[in-house]
PDB file of N, CA and C in Angstrom:
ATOM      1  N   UNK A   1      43.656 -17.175  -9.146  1.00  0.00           N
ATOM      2  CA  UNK A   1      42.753 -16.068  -9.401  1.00  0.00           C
ATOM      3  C   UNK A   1      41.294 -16.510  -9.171  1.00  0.00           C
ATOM      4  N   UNK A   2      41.173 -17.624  -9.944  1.00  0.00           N
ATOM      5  CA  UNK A   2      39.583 -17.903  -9.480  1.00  0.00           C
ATOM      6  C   UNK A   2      39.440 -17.966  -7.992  1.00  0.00           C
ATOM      7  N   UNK A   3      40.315 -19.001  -7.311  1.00  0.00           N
ATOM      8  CA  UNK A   3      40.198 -18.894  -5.943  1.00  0.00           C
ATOM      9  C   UNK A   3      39.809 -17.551  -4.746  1.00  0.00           C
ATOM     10  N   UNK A   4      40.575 -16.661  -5.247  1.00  0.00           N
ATOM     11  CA  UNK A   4      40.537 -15.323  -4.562  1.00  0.00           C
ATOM     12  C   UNK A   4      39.216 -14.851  -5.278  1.00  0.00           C
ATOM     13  N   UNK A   5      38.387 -15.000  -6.336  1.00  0.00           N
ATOM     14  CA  UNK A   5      37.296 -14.821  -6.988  1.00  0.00           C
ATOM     15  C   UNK A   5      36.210 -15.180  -5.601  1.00  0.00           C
ATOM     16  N   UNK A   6      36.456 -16.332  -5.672  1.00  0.00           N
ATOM     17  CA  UNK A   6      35.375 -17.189  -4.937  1.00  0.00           C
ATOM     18  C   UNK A   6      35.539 -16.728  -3.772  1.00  0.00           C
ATOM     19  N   UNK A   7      36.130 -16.410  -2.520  1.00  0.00           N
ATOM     20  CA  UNK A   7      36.701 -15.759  -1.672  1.00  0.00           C
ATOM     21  C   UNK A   7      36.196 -14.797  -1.366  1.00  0.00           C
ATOM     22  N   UNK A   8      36.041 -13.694  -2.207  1.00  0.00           N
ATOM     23  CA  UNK A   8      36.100 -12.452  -1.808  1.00  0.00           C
ATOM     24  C   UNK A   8      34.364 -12.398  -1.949  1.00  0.00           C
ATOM     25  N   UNK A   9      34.198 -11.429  -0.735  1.00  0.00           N
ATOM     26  CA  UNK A   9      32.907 -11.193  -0.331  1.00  0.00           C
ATOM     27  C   UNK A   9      33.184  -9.488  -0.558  1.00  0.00           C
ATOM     28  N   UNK A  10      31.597  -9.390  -0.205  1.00  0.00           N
ATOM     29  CA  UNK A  10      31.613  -7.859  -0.039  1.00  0.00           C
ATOM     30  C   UNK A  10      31.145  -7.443   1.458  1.00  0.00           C
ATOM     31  N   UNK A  11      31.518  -6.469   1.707  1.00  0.00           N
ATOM     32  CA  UNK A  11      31.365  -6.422   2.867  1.00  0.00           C
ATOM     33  C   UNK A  11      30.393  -6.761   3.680  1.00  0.00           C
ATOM     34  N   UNK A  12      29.951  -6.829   5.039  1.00  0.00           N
ATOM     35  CA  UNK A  12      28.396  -7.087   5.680  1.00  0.00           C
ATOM     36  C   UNK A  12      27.639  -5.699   5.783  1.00  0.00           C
ATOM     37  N   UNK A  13      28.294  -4.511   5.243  1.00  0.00           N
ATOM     38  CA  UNK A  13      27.831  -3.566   5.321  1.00  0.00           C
ATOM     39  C   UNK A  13      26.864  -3.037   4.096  1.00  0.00           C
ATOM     40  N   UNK A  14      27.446  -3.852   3.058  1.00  0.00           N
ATOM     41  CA  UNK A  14      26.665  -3.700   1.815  1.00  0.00           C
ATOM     42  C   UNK A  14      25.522  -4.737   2.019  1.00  0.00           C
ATOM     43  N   UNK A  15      25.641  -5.583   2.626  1.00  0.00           N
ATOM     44  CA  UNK A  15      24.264  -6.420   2.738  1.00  0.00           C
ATOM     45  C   UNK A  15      23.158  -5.833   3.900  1.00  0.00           C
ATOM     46  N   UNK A  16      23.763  -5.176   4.955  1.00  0.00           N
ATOM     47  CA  UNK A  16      23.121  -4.432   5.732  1.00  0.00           C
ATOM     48  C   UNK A  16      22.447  -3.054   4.971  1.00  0.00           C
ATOM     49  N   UNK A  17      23.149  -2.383   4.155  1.00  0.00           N
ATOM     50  CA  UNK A  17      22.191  -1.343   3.409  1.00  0.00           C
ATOM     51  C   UNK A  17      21.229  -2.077   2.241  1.00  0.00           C
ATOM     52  N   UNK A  18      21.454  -2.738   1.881  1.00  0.00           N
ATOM     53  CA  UNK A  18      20.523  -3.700   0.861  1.00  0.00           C
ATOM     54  C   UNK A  18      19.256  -3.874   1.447  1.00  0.00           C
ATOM     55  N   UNK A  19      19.423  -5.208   2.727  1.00  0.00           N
ATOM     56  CA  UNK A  19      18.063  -4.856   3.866  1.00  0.00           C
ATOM     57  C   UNK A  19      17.502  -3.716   4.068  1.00  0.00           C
ATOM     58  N   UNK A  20      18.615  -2.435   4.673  1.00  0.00           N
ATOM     59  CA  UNK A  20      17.222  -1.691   4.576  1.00  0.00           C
ATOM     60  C   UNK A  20      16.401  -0.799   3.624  1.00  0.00           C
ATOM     61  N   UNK A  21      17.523  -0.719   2.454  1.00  0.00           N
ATOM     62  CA  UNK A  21      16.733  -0.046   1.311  1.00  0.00           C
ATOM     63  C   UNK A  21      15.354  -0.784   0.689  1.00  0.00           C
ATOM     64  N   UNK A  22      15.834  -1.883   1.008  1.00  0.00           N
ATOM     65  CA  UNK A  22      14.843  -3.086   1.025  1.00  0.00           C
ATOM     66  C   UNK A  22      13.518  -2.781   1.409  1.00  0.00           C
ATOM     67  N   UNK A  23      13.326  -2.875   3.060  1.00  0.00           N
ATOM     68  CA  UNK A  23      12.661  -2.744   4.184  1.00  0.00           C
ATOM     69  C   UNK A  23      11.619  -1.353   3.683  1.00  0.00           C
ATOM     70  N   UNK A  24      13.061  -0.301   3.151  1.00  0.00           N
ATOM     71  CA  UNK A  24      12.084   0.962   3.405  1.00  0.00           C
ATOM     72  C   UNK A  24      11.225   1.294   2.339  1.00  0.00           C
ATOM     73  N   UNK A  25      11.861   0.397   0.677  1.00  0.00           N
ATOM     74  CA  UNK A  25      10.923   0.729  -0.123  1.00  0.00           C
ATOM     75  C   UNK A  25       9.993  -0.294   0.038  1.00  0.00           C
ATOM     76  N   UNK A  26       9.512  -1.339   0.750  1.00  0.00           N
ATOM     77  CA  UNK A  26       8.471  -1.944   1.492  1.00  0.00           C
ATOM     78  C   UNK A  26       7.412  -1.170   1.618  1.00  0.00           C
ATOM     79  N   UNK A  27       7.902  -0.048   2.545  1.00  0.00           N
ATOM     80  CA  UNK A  27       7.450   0.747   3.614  1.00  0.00           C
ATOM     81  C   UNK A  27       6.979   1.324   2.613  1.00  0.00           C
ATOM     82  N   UNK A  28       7.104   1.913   1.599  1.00  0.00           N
ATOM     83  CA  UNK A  28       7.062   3.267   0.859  1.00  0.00           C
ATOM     84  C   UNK A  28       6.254   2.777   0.096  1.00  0.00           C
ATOM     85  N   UNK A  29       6.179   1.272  -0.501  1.00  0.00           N
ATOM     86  CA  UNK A  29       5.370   1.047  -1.745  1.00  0.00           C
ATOM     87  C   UNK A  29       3.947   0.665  -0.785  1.00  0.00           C
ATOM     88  N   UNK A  30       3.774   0.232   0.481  1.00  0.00           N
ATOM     89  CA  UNK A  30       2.728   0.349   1.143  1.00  0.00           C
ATOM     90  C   UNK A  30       1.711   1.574   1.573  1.00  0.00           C
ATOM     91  N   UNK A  31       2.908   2.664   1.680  1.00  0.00           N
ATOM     92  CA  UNK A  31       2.019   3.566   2.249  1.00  0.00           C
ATOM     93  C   UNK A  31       1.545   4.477   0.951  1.00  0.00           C
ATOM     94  N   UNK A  32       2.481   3.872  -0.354  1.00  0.00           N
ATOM     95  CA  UNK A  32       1.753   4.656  -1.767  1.00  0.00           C
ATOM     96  C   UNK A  32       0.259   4.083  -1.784  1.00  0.00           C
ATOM     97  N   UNK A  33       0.068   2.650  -1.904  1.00  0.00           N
ATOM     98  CA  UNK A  33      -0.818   1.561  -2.243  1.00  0.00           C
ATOM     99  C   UNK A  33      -2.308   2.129  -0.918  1.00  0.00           C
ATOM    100  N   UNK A  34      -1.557   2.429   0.058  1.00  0.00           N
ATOM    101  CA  UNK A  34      -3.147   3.021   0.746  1.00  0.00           C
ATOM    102  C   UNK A  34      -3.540   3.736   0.508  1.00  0.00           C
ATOM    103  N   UNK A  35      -2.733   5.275   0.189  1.00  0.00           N
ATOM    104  CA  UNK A  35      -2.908   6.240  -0.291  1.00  0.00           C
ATOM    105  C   UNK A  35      -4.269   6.093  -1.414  1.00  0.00           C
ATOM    106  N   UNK A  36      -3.294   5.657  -2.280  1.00  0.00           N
ATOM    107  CA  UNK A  36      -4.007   5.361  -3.977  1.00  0.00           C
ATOM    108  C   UNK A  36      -5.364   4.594  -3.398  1.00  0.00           C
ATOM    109  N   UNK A  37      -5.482   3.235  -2.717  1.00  0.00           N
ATOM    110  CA  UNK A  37      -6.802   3.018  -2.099  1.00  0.00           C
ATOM    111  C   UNK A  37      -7.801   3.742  -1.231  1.00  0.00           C
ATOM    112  N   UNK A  38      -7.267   4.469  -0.442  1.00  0.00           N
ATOM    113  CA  UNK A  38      -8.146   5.339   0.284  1.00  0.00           C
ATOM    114  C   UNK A  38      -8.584   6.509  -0.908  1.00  0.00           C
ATOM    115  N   UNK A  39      -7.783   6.667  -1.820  1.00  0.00           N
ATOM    116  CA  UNK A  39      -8.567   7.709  -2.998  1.00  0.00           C
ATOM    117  C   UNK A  39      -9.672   7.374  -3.707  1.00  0.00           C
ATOM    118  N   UNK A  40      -9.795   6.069  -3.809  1.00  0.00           N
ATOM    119  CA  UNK A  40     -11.070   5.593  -4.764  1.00  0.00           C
ATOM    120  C   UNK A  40     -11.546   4.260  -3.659  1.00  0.00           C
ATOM    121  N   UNK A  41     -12.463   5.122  -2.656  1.00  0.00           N
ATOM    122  CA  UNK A  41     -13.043   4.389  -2.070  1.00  0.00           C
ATOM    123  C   UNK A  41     -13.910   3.047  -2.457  1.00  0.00           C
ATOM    124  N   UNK A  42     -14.400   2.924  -4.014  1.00  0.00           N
ATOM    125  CA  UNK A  42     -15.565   2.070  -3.992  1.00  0.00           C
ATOM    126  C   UNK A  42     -14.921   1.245  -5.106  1.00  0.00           C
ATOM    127  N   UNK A  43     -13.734   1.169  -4.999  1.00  0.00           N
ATOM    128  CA  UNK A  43     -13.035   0.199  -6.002  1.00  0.00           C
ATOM    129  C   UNK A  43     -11.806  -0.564  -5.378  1.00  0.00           C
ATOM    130  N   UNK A  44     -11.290   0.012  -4.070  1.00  0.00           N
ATOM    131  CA  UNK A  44      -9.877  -0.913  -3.929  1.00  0.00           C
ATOM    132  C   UNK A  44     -10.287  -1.989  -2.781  1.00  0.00           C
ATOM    133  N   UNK A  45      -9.541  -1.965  -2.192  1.00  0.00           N
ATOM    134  CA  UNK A  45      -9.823  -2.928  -1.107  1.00  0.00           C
ATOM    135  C   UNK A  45     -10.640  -2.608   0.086  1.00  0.00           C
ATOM    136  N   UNK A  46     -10.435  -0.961   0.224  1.00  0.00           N
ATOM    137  CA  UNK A  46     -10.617  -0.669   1.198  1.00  0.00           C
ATOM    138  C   UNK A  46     -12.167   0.289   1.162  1.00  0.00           C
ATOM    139  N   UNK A  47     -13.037  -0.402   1.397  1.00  0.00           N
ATOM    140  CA  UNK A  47     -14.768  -0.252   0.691  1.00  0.00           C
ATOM    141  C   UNK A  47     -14.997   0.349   1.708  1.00  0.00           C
ATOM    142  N   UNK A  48     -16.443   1.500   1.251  1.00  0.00           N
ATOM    143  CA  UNK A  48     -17.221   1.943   1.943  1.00  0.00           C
ATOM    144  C   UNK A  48     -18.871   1.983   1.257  1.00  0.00           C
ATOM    145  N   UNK A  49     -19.201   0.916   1.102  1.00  0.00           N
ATOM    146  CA  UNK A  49     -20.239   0.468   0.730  1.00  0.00           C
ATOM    147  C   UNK A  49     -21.779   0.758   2.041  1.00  0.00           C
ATOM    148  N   UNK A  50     -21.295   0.434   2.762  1.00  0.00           N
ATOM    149  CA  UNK A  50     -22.313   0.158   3.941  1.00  0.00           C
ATOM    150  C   UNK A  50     -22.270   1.659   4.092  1.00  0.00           C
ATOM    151  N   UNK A  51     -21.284   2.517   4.000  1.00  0.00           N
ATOM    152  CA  UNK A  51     -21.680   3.962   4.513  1.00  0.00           C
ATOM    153  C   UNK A  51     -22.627   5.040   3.437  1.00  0.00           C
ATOM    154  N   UNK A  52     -22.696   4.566   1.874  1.00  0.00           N
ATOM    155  CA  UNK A  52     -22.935   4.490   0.897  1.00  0.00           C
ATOM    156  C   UNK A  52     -24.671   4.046   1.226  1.00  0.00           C
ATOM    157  N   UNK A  53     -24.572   2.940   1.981  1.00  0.00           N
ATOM    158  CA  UNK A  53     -26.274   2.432   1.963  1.00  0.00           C
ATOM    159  C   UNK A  53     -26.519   3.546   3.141  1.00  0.00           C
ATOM    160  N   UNK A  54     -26.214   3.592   4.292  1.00  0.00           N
ATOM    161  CA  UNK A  54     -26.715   4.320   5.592  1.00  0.00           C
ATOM    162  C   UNK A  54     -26.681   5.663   4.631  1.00  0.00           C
ATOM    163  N   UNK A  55     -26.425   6.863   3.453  1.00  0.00           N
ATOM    164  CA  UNK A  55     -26.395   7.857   3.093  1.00  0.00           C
ATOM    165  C   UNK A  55     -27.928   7.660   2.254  1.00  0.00           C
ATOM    166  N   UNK A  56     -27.911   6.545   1.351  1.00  0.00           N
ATOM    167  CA  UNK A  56     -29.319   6.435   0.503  1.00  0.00           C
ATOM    168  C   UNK A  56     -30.182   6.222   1.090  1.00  0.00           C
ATOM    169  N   UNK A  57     -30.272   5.665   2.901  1.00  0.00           N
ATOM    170  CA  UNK A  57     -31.032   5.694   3.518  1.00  0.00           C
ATOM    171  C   UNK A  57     -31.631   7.401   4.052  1.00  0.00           C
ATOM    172  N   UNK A  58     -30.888   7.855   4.909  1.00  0.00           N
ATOM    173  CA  UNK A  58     -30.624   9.160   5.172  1.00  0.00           C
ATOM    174  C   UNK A  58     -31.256  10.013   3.808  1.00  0.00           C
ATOM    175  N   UNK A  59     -31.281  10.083   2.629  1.00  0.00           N
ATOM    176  CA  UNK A  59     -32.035  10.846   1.691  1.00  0.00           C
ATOM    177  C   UNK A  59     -32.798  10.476   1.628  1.00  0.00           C
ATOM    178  N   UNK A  60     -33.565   9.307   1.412  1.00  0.00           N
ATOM    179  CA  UNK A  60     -34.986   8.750   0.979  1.00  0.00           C
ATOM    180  C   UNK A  60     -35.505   9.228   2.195  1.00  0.00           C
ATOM    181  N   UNK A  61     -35.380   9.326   3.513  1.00  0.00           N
ATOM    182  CA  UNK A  61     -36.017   9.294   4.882  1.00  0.00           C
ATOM    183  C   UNK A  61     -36.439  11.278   4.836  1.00  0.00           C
ATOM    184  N   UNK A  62     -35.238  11.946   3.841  1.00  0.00           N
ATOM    185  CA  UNK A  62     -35.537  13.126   3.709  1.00  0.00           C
ATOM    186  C   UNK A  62     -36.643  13.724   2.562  1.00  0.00           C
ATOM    187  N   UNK A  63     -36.774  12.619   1.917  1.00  0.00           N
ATOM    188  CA  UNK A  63     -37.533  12.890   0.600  1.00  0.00           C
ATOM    189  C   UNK A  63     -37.017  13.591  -0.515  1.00  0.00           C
ATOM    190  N   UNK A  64     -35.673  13.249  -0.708  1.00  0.00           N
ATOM    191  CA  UNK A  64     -34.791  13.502  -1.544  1.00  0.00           C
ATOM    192  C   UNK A  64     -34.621  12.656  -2.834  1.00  0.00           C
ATOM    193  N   UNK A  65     -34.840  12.317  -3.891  1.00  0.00           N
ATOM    194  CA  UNK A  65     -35.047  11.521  -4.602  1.00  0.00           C
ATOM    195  C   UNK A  65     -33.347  10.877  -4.806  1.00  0.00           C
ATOM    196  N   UNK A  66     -33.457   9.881  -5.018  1.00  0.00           N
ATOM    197  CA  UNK A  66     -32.082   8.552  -5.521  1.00  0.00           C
ATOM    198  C   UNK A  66     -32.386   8.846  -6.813  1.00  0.00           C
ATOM    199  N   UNK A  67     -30.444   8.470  -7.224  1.00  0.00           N
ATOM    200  CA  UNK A  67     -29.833   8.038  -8.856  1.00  0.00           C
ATOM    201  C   UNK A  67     -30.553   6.741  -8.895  1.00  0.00           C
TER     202      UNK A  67
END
């Protein structure tokens, strides 16, 4: 009994859906994570600082007063 324990596999088909459930929640937890970063521009990774300065430029040049 142990022998046939040790033996027995599961199929290559269950390791083939494993990979790609794998793969796709990869996929899925990446394209949440940009999402959520592209929502709060001035905190994740993905900055827009410099467009932020070229705008405070652009008002002062209008005579618009800055925060």
């Amino acid at each position: 009994m142990r022998t046939a324990a040790h033996e027995d596999h599961p199929p290559p088909a269950v390791f083939l859906l494993l990979a790609t459930l794998s793969l796709l929640a990869a996929v899925l937890a990446i394209a949440l994570w940009l999402i959520i970063d592209l929502e709060a521009p001035r905190y994740g990774l993905i900055r827009i600082d410099s467009a932020d300065h070229l705008l405070r430029d652009v008002r002062a040049s209008m005579g618009v007063p800055t925060r």
